[in-house]
PDB file of N, CA and C in Angstrom:
ATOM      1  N   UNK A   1     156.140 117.971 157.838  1.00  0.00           N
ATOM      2  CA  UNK A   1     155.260 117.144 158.621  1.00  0.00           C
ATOM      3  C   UNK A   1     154.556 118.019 159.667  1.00  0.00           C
ATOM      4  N   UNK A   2     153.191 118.018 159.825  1.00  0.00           N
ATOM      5  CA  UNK A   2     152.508 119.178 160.381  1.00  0.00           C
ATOM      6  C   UNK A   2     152.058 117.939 161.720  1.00  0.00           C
ATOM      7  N   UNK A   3     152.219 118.613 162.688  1.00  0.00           N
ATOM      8  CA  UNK A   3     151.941 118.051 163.995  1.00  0.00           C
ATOM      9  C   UNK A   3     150.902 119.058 164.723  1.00  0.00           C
ATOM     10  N   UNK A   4     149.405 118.160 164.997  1.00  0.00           N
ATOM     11  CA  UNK A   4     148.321 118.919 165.363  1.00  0.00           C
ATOM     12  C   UNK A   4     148.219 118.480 166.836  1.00  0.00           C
ATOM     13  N   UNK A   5     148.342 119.966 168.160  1.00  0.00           N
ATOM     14  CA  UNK A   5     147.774 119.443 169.172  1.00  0.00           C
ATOM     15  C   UNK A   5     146.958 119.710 169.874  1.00  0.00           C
ATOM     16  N   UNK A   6     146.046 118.885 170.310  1.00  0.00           N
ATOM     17  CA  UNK A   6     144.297 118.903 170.861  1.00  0.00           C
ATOM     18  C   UNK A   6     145.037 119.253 172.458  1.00  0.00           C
ATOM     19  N   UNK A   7     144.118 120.601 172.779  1.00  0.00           N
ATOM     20  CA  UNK A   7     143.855 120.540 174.091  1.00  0.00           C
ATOM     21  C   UNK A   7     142.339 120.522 174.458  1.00  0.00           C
ATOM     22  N   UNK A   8     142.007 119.997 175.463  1.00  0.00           N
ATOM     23  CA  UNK A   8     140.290 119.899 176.006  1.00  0.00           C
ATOM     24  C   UNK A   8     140.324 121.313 177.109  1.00  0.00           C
ATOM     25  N   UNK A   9     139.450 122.063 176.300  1.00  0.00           N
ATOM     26  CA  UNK A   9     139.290 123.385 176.961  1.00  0.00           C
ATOM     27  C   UNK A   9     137.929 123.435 178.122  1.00  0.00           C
ATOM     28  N   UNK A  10     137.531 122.193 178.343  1.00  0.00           N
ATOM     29  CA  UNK A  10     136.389 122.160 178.852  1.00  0.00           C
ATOM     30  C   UNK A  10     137.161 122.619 180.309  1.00  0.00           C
ATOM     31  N   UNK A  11     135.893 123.234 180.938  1.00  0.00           N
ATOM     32  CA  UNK A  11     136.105 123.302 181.910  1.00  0.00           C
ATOM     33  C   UNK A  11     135.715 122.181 183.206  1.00  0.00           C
ATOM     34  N   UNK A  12     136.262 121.879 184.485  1.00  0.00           N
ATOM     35  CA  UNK A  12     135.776 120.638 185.385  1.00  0.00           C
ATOM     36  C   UNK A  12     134.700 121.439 185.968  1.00  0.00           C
ATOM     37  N   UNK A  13     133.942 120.713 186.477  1.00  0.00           N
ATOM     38  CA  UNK A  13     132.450 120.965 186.830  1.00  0.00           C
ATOM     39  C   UNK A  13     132.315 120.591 188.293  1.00  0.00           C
ATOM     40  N   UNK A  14     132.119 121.275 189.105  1.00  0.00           N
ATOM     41  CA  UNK A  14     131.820 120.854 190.686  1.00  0.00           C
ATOM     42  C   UNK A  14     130.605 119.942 191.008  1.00  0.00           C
ATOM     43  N   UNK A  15     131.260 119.160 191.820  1.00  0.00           N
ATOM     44  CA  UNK A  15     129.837 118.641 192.019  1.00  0.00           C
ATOM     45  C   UNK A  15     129.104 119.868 192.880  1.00  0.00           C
ATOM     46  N   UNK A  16     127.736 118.815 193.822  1.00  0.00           N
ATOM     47  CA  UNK A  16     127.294 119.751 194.903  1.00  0.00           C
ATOM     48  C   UNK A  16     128.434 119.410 196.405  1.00  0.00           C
ATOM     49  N   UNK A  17     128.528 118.738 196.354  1.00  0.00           N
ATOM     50  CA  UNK A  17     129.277 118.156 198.326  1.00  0.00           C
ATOM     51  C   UNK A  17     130.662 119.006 197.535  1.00  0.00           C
ATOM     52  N   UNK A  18     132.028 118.856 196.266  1.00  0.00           N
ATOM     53  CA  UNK A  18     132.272 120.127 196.152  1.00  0.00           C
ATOM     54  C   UNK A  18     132.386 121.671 196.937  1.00  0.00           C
ATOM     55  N   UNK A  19     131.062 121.519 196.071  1.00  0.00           N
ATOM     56  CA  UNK A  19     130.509 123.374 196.419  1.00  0.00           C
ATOM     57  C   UNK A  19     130.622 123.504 197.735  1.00  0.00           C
ATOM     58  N   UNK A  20     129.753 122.276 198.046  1.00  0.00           N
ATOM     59  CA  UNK A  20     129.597 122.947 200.266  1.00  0.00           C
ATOM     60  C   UNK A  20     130.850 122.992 200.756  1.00  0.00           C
ATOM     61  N   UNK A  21     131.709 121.756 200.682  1.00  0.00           N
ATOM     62  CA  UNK A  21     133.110 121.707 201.060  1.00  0.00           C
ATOM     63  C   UNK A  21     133.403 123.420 200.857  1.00  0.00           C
ATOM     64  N   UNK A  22     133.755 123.609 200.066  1.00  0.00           N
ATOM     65  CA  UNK A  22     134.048 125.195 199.303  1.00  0.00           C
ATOM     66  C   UNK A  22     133.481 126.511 200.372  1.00  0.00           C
ATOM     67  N   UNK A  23     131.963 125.970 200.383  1.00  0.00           N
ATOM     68  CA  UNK A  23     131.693 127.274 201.153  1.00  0.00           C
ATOM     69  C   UNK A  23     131.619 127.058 202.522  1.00  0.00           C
ATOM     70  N   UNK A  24     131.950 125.972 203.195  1.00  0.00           N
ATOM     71  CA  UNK A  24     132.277 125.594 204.648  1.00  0.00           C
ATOM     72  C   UNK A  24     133.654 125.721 204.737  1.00  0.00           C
ATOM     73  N   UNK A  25     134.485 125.889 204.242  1.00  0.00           N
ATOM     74  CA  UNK A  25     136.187 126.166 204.054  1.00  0.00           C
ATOM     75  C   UNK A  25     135.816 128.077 204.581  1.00  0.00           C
ATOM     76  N   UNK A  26     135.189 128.462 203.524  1.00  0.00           N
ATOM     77  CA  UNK A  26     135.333 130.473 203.289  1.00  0.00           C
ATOM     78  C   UNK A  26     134.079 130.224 204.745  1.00  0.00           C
ATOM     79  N   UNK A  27     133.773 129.774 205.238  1.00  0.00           N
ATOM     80  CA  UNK A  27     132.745 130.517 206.326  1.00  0.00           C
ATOM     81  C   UNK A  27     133.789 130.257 207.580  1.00  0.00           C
ATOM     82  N   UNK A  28     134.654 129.169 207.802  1.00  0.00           N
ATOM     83  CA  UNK A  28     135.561 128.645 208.648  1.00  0.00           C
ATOM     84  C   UNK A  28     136.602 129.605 209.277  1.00  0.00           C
ATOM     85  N   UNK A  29     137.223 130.088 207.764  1.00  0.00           N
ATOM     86  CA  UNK A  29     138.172 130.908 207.359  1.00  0.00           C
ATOM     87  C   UNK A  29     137.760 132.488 207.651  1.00  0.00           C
ATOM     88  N   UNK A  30     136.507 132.583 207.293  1.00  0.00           N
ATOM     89  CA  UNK A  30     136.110 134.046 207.732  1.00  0.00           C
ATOM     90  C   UNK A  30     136.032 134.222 209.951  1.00  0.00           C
ATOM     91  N   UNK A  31     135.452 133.104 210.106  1.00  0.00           N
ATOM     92  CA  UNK A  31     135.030 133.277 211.781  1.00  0.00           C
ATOM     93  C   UNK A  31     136.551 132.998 212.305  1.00  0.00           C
ATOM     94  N   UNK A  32     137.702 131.547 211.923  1.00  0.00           N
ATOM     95  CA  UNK A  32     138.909 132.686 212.038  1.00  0.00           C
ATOM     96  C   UNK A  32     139.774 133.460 212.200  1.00  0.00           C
ATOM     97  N   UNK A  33     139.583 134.615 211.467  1.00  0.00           N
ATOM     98  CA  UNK A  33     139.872 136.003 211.352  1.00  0.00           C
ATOM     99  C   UNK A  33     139.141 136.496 211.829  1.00  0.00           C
ATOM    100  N   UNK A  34     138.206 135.719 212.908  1.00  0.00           N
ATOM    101  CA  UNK A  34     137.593 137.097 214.289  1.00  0.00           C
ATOM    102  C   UNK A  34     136.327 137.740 213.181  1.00  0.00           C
ATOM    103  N   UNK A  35     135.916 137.125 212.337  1.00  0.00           N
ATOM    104  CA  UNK A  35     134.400 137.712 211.463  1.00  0.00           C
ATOM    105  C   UNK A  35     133.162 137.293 212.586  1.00  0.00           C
ATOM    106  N   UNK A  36     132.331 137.896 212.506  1.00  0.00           N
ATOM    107  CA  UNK A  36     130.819 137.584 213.305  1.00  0.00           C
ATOM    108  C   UNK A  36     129.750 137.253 212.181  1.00  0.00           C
ATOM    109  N   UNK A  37     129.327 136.104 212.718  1.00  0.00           N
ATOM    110  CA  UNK A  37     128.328 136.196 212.228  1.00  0.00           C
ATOM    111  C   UNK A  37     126.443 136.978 212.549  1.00  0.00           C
ATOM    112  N   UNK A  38     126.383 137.725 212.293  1.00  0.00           N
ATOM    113  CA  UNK A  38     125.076 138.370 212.500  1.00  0.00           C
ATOM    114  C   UNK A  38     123.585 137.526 212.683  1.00  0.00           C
ATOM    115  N   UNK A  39     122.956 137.179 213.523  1.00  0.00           N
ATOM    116  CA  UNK A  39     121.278 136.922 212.653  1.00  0.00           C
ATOM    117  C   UNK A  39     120.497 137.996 212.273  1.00  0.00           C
ATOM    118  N   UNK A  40     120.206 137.643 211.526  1.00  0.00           N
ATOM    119  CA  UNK A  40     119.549 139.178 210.932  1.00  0.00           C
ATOM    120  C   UNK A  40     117.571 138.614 210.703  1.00  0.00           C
ATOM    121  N   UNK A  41     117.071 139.377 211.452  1.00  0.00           N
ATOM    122  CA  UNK A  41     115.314 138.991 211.150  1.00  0.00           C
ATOM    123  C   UNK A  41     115.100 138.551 209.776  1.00  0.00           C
ATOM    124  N   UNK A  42     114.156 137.497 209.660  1.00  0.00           N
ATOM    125  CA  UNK A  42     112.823 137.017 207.930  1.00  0.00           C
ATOM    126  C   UNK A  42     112.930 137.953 207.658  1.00  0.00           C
ATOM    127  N   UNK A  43     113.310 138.392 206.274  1.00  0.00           N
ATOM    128  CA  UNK A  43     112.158 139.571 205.181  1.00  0.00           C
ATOM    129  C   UNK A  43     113.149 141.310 205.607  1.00  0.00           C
ATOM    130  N   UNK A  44     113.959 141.220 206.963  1.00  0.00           N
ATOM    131  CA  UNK A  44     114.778 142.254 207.360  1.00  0.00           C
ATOM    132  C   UNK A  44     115.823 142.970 205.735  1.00  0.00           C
ATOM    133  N   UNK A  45     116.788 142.020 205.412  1.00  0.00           N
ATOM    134  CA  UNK A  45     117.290 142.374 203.925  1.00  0.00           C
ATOM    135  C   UNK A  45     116.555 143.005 203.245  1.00  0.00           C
ATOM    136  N   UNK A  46     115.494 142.446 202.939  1.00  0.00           N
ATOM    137  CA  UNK A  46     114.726 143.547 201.738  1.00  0.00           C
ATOM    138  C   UNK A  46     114.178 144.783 202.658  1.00  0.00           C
ATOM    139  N   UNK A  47     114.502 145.099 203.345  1.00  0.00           N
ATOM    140  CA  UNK A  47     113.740 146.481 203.937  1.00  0.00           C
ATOM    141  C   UNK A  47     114.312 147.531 204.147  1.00  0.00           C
ATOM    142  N   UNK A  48     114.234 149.187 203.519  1.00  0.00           N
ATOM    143  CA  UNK A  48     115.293 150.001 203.058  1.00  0.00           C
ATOM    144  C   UNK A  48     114.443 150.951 204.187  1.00  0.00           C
ATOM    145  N   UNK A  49     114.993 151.484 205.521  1.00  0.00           N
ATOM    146  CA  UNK A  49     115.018 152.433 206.168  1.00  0.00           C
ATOM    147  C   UNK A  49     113.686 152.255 207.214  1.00  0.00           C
ATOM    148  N   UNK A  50     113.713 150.888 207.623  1.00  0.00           N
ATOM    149  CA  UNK A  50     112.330 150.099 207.756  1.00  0.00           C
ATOM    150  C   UNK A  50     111.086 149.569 207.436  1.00  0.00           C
ATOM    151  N   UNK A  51     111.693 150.037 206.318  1.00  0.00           N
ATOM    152  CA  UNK A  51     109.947 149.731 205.399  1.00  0.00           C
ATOM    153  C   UNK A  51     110.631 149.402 204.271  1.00  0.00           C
ATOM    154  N   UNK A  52     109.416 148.134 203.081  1.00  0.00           N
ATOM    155  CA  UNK A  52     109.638 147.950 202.177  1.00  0.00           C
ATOM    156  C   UNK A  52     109.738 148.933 201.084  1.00  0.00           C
ATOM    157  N   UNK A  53     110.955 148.664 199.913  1.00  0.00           N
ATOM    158  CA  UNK A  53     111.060 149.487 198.858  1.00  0.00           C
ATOM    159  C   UNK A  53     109.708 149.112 197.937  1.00  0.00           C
ATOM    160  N   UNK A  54     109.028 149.744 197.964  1.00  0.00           N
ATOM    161  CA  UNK A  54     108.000 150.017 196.836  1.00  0.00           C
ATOM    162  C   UNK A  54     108.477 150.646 195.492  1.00  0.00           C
ATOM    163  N   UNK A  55     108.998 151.098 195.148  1.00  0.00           N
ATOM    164  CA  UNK A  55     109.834 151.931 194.169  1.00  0.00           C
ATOM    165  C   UNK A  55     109.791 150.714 192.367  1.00  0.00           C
ATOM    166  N   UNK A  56     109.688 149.201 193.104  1.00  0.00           N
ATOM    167  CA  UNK A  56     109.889 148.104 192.296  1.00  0.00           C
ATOM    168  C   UNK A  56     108.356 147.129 192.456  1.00  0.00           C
ATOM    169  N   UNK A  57     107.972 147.632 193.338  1.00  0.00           N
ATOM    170  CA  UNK A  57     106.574 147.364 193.291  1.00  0.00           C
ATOM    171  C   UNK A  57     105.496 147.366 192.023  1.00  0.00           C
ATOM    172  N   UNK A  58     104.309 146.414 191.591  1.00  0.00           N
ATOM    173  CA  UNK A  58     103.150 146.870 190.287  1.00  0.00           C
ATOM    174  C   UNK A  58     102.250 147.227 191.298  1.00  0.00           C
ATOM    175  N   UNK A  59     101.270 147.429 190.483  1.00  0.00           N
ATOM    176  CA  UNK A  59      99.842 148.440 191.071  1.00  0.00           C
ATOM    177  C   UNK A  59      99.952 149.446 191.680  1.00  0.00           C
ATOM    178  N   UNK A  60     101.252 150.231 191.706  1.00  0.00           N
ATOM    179  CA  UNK A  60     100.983 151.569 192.304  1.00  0.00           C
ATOM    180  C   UNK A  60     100.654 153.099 191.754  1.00  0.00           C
ATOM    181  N   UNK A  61     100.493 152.755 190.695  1.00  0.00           N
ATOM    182  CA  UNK A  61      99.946 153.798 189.652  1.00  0.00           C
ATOM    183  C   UNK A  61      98.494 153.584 189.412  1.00  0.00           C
ATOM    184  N   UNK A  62      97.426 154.645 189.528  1.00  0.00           N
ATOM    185  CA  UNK A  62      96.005 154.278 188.987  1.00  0.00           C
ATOM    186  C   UNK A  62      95.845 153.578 187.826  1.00  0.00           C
ATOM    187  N   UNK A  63      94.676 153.216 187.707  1.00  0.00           N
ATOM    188  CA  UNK A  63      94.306 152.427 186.869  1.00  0.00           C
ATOM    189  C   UNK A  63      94.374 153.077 185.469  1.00  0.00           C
ATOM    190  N   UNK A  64      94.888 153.273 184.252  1.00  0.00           N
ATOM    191  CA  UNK A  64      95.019 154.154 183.429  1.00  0.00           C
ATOM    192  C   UNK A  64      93.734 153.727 181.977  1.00  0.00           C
ATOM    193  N   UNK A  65      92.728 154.404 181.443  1.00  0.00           N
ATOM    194  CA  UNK A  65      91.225 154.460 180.983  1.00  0.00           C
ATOM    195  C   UNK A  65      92.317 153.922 179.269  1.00  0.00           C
ATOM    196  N   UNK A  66      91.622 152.821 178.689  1.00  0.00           N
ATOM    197  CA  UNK A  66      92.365 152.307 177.718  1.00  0.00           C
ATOM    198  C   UNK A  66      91.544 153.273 176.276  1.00  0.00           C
ATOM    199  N   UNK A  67      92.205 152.852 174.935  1.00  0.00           N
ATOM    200  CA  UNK A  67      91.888 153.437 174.125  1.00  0.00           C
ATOM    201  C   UNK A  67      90.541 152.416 173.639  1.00  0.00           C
ATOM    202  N   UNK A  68      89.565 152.891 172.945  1.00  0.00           N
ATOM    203  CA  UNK A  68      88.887 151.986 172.269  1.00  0.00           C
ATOM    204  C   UNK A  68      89.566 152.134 170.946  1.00  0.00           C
ATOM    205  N   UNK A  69      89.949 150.983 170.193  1.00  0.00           N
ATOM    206  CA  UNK A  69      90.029 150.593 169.030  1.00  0.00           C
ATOM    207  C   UNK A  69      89.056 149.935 168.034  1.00  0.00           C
ATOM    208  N   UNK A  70      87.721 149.737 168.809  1.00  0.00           N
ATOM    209  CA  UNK A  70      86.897 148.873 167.692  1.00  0.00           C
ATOM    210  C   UNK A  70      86.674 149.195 166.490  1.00  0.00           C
ATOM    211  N   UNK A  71      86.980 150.562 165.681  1.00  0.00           N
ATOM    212  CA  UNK A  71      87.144 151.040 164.435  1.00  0.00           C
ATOM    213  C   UNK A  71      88.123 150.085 163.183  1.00  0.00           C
ATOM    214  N   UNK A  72      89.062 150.238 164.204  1.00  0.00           N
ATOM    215  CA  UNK A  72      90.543 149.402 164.000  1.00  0.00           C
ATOM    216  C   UNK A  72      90.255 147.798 163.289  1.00  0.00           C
ATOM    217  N   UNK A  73      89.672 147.205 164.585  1.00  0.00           N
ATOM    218  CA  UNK A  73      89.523 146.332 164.223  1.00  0.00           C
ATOM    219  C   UNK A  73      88.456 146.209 163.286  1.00  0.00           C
ATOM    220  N   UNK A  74      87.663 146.486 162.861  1.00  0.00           N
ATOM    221  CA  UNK A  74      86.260 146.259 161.775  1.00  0.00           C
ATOM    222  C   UNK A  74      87.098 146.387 161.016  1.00  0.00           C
ATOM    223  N   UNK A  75      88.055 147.627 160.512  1.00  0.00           N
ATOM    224  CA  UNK A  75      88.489 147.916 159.393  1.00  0.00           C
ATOM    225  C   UNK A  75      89.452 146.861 159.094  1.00  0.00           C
ATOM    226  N   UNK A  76      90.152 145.793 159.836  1.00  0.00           N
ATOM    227  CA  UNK A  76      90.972 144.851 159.758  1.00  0.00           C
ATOM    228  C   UNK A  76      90.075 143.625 159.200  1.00  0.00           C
ATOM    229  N   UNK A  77      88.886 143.266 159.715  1.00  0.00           N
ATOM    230  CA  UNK A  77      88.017 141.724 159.521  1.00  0.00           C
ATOM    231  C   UNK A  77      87.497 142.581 158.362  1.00  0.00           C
ATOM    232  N   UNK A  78      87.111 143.869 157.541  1.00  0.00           N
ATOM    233  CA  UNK A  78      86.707 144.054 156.484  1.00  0.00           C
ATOM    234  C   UNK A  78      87.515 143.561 155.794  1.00  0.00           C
ATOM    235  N   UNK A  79      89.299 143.942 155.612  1.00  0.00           N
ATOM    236  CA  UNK A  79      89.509 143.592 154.728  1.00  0.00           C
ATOM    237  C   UNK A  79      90.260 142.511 154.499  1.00  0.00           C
ATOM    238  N   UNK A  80      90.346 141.290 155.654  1.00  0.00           N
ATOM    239  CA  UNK A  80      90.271 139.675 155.258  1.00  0.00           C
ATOM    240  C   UNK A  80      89.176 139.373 154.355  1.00  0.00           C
ATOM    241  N   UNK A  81      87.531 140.157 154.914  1.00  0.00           N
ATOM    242  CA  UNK A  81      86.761 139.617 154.480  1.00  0.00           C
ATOM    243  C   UNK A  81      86.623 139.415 152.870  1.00  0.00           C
ATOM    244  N   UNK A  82      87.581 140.592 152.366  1.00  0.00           N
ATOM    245  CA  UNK A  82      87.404 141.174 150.501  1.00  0.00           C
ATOM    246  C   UNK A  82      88.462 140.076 149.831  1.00  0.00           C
ATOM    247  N   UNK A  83      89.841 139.614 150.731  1.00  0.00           N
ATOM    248  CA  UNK A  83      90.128 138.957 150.233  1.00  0.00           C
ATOM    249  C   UNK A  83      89.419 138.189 149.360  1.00  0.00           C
ATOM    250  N   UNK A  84      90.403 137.635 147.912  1.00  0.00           N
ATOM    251  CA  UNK A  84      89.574 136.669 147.722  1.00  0.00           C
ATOM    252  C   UNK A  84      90.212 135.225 148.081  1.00  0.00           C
ATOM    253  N   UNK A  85      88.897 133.705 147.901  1.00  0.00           N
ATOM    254  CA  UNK A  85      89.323 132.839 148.316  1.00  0.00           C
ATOM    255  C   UNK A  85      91.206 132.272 147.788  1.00  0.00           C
ATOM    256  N   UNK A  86      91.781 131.295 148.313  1.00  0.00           N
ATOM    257  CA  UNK A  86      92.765 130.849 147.441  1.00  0.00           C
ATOM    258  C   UNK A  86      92.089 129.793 146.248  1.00  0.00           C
ATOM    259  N   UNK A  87      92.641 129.758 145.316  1.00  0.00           N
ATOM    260  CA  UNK A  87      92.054 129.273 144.212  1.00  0.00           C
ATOM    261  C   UNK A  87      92.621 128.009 144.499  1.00  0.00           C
ATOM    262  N   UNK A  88      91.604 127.348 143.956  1.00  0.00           N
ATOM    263  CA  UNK A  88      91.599 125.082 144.239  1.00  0.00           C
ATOM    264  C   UNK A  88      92.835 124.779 143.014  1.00  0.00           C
ATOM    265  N   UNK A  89      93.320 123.782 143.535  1.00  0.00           N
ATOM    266  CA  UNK A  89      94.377 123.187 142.438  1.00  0.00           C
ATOM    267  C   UNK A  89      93.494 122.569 141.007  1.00  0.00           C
ATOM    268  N   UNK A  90      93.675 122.684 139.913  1.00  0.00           N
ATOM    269  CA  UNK A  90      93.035 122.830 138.875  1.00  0.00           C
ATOM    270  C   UNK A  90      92.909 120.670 138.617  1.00  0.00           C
ATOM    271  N   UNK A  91      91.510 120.059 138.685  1.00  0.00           N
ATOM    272  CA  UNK A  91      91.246 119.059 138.380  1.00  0.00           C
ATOM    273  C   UNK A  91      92.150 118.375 137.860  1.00  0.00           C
ATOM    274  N   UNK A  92      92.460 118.148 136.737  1.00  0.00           N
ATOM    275  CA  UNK A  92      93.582 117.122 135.970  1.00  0.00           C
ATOM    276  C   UNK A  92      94.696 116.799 136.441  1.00  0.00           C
ATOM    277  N   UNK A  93      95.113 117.931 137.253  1.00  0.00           N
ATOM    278  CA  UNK A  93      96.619 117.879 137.855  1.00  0.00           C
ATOM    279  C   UNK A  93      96.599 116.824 139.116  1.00  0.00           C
ATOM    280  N   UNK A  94      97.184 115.799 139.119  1.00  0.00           N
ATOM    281  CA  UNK A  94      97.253 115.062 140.061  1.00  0.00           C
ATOM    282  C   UNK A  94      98.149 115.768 141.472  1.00  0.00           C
ATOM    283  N   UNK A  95      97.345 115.345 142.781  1.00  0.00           N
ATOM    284  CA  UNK A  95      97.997 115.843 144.156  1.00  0.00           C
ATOM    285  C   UNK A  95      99.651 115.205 144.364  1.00  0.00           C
ATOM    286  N   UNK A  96     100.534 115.574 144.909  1.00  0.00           N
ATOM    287  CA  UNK A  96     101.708 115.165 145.377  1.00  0.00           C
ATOM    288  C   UNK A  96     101.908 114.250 146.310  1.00  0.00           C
ATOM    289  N   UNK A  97     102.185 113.632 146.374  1.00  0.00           N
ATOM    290  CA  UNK A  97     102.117 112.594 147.883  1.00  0.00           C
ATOM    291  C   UNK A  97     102.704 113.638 148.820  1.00  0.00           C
ATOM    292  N   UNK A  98     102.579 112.818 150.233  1.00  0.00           N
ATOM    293  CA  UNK A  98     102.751 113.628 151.382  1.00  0.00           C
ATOM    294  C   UNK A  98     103.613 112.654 152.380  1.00  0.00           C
ATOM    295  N   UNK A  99     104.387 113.148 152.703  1.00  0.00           N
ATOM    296  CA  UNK A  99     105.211 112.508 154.032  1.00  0.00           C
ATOM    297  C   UNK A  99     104.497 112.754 155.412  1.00  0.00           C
ATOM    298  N   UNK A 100     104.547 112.004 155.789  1.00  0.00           N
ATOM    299  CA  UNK A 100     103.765 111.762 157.410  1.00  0.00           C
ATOM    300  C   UNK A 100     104.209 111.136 158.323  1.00  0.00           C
ATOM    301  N   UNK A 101     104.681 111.690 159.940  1.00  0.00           N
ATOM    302  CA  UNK A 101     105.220 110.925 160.748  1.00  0.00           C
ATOM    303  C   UNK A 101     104.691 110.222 161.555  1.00  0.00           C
ATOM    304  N   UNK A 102     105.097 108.867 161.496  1.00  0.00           N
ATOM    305  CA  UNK A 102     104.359 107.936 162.970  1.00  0.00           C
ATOM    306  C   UNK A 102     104.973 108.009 164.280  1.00  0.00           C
ATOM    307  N   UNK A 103     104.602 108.799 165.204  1.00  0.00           N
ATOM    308  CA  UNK A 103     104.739 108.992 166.244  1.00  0.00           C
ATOM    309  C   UNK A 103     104.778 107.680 167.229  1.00  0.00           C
ATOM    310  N   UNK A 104     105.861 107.424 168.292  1.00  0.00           N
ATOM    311  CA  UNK A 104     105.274 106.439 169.422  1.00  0.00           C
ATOM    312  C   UNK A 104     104.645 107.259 170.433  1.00  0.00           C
ATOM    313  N   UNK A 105     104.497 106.303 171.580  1.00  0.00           N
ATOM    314  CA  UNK A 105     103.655 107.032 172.928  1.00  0.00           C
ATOM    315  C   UNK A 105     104.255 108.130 173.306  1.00  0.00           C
ATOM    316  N   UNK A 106     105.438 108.421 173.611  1.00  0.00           N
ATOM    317  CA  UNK A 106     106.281 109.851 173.974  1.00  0.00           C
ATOM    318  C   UNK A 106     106.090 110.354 173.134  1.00  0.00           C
ATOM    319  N   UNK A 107     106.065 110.652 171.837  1.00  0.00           N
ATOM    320  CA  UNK A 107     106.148 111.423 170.714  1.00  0.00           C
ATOM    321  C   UNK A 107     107.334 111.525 170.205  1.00  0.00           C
ATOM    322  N   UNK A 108     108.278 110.624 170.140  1.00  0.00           N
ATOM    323  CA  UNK A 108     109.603 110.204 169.384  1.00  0.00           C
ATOM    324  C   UNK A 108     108.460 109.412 167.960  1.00  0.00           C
ATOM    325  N   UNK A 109     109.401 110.225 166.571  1.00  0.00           N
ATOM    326  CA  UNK A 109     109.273 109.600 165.457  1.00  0.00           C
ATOM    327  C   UNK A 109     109.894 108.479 165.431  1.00  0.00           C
ATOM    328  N   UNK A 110     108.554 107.800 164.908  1.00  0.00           N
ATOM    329  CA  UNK A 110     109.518 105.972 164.405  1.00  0.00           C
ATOM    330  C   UNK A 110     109.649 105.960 163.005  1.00  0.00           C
ATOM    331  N   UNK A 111     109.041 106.300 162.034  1.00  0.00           N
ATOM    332  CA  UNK A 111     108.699 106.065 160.747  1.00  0.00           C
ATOM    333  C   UNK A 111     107.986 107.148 160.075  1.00  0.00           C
ATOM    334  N   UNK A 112     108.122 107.170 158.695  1.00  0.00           N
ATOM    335  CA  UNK A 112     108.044 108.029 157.922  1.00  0.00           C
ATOM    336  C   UNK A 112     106.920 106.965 157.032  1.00  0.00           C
ATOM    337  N   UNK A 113     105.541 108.070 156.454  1.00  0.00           N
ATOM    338  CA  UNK A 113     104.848 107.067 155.638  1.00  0.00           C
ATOM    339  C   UNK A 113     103.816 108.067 154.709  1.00  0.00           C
ATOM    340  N   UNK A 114     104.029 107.606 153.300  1.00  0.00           N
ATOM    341  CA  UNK A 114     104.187 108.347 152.622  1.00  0.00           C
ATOM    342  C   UNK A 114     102.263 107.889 152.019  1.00  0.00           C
ATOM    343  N   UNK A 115     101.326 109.748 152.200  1.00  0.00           N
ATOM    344  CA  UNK A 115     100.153 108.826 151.838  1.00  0.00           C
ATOM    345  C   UNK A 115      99.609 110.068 150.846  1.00  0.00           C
ATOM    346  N   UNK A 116      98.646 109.390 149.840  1.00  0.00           N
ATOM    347  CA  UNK A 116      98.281 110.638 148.708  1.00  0.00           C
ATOM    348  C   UNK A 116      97.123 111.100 149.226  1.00  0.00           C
TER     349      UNK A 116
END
């Protein structure tokens, strides 16, 4: 007799009031133990030795002169152009019907409708 047992591996999920509880406990707990809190100036964090790191900055390299390719491309629309057409389904052979969805106002499918 084989005995199967389910555990729920999910994990519990915090709310938000949770979370704050949580991080008003560790800020409580830090001041304390005699921690300070600092104010530190707007925009001060990001600034490495008083001035912003540019290092992660765009536009600081010149403008760099691009390649022309228009060769490239001609030689590409030439040879769509040689393609030839796709060939038409041959007269006698009757078309397949087609499935088609009826959409409501959101765009949830309601119905399926089948037209030749």
């Amino acid at each position: 007799m084989d005995t199967a047992i389910i555990i729920d591996m999910t994990k519990p999920t915090k709310t938000k009031a949770q979370t704050r509880k949580e991080i008003e406990s560790q800020i409580e707990s830090f001041i304390r133990q005699q921690g300070e809190i600092q104010q530190v100036e707007m925009g001060a964090s990001g600034l490495q030795d008083g001035k912003y790191n540019t290092s992660h900055m765009g536009f600081i390299e010149p403008k760099k002169e691009r390649t022309p390719l228009n060769h490239v491309v001609a030689a590409i629309q030439q040879r769509k152009s040689e393609k030839s057409p796709a060939t038409a389904l041959p007269a006698n052979k009757p078309r397949k019907p087609k499935k088609k969805v009826i959409y409501d106002d959101f765009g949830d499918p309601i119905r399926y409708v089948w037209e030749d």
